[in-house]
Protein backbone atom coordinates (compact mmCIF):
# COMPACT_ATOMS: atom_id res chain seq x y z
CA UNK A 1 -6.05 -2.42 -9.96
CA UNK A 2 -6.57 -1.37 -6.11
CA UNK A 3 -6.28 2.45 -5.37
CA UNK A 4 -6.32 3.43 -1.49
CA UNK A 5 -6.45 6.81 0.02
CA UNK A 6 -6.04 7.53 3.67
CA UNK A 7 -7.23 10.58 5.40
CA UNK A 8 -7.61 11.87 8.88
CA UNK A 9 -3.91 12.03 9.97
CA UNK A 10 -3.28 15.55 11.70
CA UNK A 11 -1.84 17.48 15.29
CA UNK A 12 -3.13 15.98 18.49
CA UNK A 13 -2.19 16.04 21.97
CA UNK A 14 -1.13 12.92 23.61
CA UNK A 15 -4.30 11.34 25.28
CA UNK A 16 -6.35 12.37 22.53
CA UNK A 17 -8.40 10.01 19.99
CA UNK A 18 -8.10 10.48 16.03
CA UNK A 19 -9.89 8.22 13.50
CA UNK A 20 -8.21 6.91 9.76
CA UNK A 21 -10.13 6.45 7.53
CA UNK A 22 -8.66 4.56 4.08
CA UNK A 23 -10.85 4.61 1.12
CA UNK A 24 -10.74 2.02 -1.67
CA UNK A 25 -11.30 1.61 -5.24
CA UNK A 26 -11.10 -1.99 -6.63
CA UNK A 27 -11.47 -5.30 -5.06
CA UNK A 28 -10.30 -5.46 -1.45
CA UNK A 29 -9.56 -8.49 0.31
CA UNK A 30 -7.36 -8.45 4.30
CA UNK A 31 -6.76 -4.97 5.08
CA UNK A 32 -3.98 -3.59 7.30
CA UNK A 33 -2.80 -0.83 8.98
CA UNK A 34 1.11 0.18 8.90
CA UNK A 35 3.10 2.98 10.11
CA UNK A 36 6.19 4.00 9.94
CA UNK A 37 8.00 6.63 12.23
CA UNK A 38 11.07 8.51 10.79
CA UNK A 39 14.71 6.68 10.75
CA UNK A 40 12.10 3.49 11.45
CA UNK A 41 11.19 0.58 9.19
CA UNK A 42 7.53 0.20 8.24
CA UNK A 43 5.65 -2.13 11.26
CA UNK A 44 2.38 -3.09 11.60
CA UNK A 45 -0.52 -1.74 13.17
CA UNK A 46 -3.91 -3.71 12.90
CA UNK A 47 -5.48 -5.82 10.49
CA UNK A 48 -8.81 -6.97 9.01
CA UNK A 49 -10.10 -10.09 7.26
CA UNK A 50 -12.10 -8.90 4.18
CA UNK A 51 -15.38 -10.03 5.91
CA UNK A 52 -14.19 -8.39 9.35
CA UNK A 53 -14.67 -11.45 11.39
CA UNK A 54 -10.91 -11.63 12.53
CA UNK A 55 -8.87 -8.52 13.83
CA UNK A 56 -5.47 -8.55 14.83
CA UNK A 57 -3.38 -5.77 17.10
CA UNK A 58 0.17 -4.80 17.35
CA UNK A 59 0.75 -5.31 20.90
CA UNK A 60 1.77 -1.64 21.52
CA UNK A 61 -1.70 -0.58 20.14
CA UNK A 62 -4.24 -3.52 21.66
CA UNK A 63 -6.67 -1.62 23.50
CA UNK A 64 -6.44 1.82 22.50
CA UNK A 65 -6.95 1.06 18.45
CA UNK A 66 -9.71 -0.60 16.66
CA UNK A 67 -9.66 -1.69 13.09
CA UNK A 68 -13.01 -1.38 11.63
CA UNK A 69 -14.32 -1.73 8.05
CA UNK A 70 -17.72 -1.17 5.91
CA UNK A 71 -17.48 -3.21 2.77
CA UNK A 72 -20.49 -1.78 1.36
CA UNK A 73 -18.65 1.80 0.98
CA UNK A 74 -15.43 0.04 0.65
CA UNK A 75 -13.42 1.53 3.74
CA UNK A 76 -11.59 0.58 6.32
CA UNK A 77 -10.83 2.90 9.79
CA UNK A 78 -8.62 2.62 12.17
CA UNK A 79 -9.97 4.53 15.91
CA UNK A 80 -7.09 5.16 17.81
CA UNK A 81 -7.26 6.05 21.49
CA UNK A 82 -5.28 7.57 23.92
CA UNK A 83 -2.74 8.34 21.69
CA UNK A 84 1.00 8.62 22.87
CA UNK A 85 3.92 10.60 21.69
CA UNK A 86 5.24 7.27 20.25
CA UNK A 87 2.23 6.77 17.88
CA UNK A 88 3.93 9.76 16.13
CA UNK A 89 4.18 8.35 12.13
CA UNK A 90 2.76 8.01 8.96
CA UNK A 91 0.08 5.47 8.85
CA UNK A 92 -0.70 3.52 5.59
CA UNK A 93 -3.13 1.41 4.81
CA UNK A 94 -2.70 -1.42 2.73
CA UNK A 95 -4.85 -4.43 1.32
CA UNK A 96 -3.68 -8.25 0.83
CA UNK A 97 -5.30 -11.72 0.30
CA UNK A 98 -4.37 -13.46 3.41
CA UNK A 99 -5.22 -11.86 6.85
CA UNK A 100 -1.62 -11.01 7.71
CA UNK A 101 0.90 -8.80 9.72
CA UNK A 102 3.27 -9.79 7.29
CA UNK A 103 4.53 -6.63 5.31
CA UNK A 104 5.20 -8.43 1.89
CA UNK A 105 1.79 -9.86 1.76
CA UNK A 106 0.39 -6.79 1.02
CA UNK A 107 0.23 -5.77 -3.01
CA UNK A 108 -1.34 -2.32 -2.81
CA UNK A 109 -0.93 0.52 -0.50
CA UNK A 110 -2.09 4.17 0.06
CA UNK A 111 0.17 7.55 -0.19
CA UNK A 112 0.33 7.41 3.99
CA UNK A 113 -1.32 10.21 6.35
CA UNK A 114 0.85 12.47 9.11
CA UNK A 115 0.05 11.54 12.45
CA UNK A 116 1.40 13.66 15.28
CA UNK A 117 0.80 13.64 18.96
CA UNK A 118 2.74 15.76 21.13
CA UNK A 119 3.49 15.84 24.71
């Protein structure tokens, strides 16, 4: 059994940076990154293979968000960057075998963090 925990979602003003962090108990493999704004289906954010060699981007995040993780402590982070009114959501993170942006792939996820960024 995988338990994940996110933290570091809060209030920011657009432009500012704000760092996830998603802590893990269990055996981890891919990890992701999803959010989900309100009225909006869950999408994908960034992803992780489980020995970080391979990162992958939601286009509307490339550049301004990097997916980072530490298997040692067993987390994963996700930096984000000149953030926009749009990045407004709660972010979950999420772990699955294959390095994926696939939603289904992934078997366990995390409560979700608030992220807000106002204007």
């Amino acid at each position: 059994q995988v338990q994940l925990v996110e933290s570091g979602g809060r209030l920011v003003q657009a432009g500012m940076s704000l760092r996830l962090s998603c802590a893990a108990s269990g055996r981890t493999y891919a990890m992701g990154w999803f959010r989900q704004a309100p009225g909006k289906e869950r999408e994908f954010v960034a992803c992780i293979s489980r020995n970080g060699a391979i990162t992958d981007y939601a286009d509307s995040v490339r550049g301004r968000f990097t997916i980072s993780r530490d298997n040692v402590k067993n987390t994963v982070t996700l930096q984000m960057n000149s953030l926009k009114p749009e990045d407004t959501a709660v972010y979950y993170c999420a772990t699955a075998r294959p390095t994926t942006r696939a939603l289904e792939a992934y078997d366990y996820w995390g409560q979700g963090t608030q992220v807000t960024v106002s204007s």
